[in-house]
PDB file of N, CA and C in Angstrom:
ATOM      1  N   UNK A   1       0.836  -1.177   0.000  1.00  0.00           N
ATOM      2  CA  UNK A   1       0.000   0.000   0.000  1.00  0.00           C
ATOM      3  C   UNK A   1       0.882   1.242   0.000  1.00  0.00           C
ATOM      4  N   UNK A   2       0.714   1.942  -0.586  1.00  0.00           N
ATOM      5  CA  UNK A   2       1.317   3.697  -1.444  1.00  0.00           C
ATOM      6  C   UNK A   2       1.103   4.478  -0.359  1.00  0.00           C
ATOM      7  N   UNK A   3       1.818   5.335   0.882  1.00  0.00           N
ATOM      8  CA  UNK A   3       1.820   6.131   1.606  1.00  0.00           C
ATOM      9  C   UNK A   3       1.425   7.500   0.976  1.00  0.00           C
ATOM     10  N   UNK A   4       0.158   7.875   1.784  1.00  0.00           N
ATOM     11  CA  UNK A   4      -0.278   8.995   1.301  1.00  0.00           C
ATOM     12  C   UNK A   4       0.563  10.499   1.238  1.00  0.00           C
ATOM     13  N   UNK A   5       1.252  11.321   0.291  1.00  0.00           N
ATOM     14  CA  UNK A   5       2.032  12.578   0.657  1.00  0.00           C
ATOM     15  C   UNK A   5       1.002  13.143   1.413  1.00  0.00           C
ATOM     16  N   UNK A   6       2.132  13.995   2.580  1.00  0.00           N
ATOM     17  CA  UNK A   6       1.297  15.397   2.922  1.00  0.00           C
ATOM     18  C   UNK A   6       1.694  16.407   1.699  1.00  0.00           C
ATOM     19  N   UNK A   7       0.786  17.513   2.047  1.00  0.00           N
ATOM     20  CA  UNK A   7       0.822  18.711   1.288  1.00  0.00           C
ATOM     21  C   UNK A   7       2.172  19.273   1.376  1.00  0.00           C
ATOM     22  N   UNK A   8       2.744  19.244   2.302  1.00  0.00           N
ATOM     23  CA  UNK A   8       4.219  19.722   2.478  1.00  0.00           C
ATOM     24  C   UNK A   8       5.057  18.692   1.613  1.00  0.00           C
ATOM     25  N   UNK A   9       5.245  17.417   1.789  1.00  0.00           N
ATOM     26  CA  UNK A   9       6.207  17.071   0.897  1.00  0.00           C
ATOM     27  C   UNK A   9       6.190  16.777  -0.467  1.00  0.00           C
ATOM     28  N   UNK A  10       4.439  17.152  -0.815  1.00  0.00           N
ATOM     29  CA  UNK A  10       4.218  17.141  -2.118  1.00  0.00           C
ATOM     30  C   UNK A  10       4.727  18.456  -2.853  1.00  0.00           C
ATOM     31  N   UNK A  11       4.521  19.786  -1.898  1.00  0.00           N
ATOM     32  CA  UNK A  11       5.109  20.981  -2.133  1.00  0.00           C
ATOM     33  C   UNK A  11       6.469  21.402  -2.485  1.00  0.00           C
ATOM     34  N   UNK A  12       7.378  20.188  -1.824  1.00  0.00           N
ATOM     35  CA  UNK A  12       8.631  20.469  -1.828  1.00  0.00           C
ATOM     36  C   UNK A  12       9.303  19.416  -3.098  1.00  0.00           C
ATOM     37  N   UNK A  13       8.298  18.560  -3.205  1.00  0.00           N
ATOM     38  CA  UNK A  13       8.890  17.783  -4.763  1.00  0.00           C
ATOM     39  C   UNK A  13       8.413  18.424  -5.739  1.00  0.00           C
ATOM     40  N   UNK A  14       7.255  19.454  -5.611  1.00  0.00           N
ATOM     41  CA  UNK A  14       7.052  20.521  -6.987  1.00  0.00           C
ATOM     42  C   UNK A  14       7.506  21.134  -7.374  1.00  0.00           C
ATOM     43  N   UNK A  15       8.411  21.714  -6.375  1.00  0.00           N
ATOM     44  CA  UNK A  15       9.515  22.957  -6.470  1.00  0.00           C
ATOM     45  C   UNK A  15      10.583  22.336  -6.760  1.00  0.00           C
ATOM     46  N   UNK A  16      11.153  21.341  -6.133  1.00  0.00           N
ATOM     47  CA  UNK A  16      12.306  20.866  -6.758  1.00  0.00           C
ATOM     48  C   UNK A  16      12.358  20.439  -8.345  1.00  0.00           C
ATOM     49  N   UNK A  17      11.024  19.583  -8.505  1.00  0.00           N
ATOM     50  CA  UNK A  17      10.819  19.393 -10.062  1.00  0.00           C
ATOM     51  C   UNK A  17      10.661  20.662 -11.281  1.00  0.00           C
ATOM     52  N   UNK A  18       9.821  21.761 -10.673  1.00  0.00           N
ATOM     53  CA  UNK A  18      10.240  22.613 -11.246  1.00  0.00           C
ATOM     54  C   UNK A  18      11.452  23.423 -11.445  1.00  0.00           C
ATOM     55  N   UNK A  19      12.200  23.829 -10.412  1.00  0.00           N
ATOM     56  CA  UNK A  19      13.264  24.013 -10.176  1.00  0.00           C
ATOM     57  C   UNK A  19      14.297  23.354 -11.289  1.00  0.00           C
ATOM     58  N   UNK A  20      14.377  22.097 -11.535  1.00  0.00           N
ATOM     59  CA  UNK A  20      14.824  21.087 -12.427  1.00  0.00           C
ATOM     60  C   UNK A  20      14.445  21.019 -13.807  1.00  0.00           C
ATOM     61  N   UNK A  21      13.430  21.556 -13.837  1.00  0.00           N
ATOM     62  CA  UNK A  21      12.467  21.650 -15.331  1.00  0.00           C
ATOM     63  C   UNK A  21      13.547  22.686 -15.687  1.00  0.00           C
ATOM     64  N   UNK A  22      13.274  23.898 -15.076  1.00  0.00           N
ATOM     65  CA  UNK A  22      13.672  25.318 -15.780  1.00  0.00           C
ATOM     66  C   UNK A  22      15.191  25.443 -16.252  1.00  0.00           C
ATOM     67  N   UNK A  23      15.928  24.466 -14.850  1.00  0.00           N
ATOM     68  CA  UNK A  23      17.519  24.767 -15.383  1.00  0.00           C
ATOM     69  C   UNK A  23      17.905  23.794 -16.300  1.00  0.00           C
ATOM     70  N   UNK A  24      17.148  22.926 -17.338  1.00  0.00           N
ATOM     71  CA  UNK A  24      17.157  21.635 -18.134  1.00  0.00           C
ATOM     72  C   UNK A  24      16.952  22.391 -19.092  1.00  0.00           C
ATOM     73  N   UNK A  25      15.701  23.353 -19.539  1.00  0.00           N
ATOM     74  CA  UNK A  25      15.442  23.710 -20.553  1.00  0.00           C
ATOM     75  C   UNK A  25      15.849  25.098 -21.410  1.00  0.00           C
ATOM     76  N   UNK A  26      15.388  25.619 -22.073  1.00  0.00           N
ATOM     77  CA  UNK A  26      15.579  26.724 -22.500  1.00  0.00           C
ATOM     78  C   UNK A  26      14.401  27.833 -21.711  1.00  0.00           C
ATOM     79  N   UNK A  27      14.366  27.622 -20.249  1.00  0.00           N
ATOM     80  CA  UNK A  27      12.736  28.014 -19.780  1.00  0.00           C
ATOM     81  C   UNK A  27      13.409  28.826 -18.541  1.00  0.00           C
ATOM     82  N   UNK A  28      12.459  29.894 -18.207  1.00  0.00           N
ATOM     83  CA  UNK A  28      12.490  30.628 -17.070  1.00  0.00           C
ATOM     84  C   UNK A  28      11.318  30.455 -16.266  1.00  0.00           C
ATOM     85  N   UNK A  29      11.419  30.972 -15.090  1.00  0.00           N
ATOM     86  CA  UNK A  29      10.314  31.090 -14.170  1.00  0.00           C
ATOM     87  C   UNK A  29       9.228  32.293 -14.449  1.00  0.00           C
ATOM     88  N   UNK A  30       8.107  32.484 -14.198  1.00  0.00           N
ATOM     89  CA  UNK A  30       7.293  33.979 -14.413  1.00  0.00           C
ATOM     90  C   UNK A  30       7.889  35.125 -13.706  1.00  0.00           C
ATOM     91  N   UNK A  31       8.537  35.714 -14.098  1.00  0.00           N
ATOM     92  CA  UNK A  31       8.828  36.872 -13.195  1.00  0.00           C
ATOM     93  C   UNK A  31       8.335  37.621 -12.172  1.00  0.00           C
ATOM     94  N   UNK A  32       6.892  36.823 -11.675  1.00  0.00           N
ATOM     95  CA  UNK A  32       6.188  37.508 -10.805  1.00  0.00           C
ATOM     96  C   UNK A  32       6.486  36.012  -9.387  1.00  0.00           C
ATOM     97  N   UNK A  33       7.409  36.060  -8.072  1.00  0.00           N
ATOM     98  CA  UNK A  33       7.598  35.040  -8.147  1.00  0.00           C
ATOM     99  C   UNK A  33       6.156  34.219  -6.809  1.00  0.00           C
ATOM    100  N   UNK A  34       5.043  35.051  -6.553  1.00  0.00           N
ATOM    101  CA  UNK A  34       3.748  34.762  -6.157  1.00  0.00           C
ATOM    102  C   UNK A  34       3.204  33.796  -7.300  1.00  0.00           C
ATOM    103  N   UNK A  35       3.041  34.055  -8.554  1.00  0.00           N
ATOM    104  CA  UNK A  35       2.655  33.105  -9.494  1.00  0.00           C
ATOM    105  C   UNK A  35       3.187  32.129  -9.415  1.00  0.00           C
ATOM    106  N   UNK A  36       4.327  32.232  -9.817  1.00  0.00           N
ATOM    107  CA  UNK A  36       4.973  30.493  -9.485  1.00  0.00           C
ATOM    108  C   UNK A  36       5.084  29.871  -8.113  1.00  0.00           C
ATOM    109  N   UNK A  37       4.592  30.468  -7.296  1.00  0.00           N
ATOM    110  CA  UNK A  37       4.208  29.528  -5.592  1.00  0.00           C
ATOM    111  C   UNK A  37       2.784  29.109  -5.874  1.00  0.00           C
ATOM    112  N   UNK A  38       1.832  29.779  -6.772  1.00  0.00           N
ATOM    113  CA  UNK A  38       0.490  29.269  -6.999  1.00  0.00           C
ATOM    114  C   UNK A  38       0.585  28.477  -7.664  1.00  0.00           C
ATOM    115  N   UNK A  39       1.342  28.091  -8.734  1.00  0.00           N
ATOM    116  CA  UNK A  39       1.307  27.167  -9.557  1.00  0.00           C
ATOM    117  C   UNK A  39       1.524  25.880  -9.072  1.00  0.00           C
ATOM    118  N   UNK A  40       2.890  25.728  -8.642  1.00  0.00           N
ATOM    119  CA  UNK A  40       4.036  25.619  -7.362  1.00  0.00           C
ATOM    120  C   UNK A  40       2.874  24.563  -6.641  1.00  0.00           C
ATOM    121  N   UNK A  41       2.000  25.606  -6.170  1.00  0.00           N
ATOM    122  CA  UNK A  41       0.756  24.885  -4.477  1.00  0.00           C
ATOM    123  C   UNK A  41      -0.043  24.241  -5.664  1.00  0.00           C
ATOM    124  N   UNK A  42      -0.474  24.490  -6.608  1.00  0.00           N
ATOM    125  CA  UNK A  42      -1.178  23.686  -7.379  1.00  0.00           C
ATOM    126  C   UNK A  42      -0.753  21.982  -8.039  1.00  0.00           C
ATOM    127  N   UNK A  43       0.317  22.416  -8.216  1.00  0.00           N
ATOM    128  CA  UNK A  43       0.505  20.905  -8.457  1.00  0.00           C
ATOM    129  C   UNK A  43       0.987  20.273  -7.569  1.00  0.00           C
ATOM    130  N   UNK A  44       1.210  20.778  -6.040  1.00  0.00           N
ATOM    131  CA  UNK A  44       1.317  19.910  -5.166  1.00  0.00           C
ATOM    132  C   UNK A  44      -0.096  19.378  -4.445  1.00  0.00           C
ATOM    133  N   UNK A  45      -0.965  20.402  -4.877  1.00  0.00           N
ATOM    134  CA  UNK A  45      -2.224  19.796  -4.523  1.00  0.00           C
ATOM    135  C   UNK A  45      -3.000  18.673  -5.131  1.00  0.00           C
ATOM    136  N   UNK A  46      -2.775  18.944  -6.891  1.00  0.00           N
ATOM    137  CA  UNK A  46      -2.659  17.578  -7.731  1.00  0.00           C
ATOM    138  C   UNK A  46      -2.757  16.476  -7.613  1.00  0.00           C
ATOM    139  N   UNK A  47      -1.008  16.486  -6.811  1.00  0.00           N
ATOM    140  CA  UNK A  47      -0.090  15.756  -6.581  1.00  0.00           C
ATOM    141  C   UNK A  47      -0.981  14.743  -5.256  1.00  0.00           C
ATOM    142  N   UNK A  48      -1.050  15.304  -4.488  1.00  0.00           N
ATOM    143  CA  UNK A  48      -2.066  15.057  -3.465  1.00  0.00           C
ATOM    144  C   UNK A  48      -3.191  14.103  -3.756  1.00  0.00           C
ATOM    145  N   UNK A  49      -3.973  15.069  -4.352  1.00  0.00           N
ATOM    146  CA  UNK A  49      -5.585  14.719  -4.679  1.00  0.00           C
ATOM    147  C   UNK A  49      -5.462  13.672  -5.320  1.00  0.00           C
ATOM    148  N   UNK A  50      -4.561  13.664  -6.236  1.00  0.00           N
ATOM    149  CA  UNK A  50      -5.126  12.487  -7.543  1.00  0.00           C
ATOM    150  C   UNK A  50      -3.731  11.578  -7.802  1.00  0.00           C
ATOM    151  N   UNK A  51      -2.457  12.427  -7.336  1.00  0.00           N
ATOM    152  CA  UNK A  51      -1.183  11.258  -7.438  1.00  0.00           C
ATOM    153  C   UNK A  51      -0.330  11.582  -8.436  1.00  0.00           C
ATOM    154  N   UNK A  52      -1.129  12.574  -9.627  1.00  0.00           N
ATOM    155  CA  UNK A  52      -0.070  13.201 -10.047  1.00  0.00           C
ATOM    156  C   UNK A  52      -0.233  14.632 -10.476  1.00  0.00           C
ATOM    157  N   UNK A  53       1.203  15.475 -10.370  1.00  0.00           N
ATOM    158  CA  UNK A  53       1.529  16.674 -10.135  1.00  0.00           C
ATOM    159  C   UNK A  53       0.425  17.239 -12.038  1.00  0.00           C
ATOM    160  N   UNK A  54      -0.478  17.162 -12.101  1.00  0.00           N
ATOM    161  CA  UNK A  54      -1.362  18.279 -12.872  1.00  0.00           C
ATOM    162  C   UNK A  54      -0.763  18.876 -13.033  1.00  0.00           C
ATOM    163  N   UNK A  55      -1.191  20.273 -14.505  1.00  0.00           N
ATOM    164  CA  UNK A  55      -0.797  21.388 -14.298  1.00  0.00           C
ATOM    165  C   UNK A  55      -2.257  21.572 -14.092  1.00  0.00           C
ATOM    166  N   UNK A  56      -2.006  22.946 -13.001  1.00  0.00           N
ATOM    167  CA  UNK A  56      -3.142  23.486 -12.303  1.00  0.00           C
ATOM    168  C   UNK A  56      -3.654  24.131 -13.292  1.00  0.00           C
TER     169      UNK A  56
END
């Protein structure tokens, strides 16, 4: 049986994955950096709810 994430460590593998996305690609973050914590909380909520990180 699959241990359920909390919201916190789902939060902190979103950021790291993003984090990882951006310095891989030819990609930046939004310059506003509130947007990307919403996004950020969104796919850790996803991540949560359904198991995988959505885009919100």
């Amino acid at each position: 049986m699959q241990r359920k994430l909390t919201f916190e460590q789902a939060l902190k593998g979103a950021k790291a994955f993003s984090e990882k996305y951006v310095e891989r690609g030819p990609y930046e973050f939004f310059p506003e950096p509130e947007v990307v914590e919403v996004v950020q909380q969104g796919l850790a909520e996803n991540q949560v709810n359904h198991g995988y990180r959505y885009c919100p």
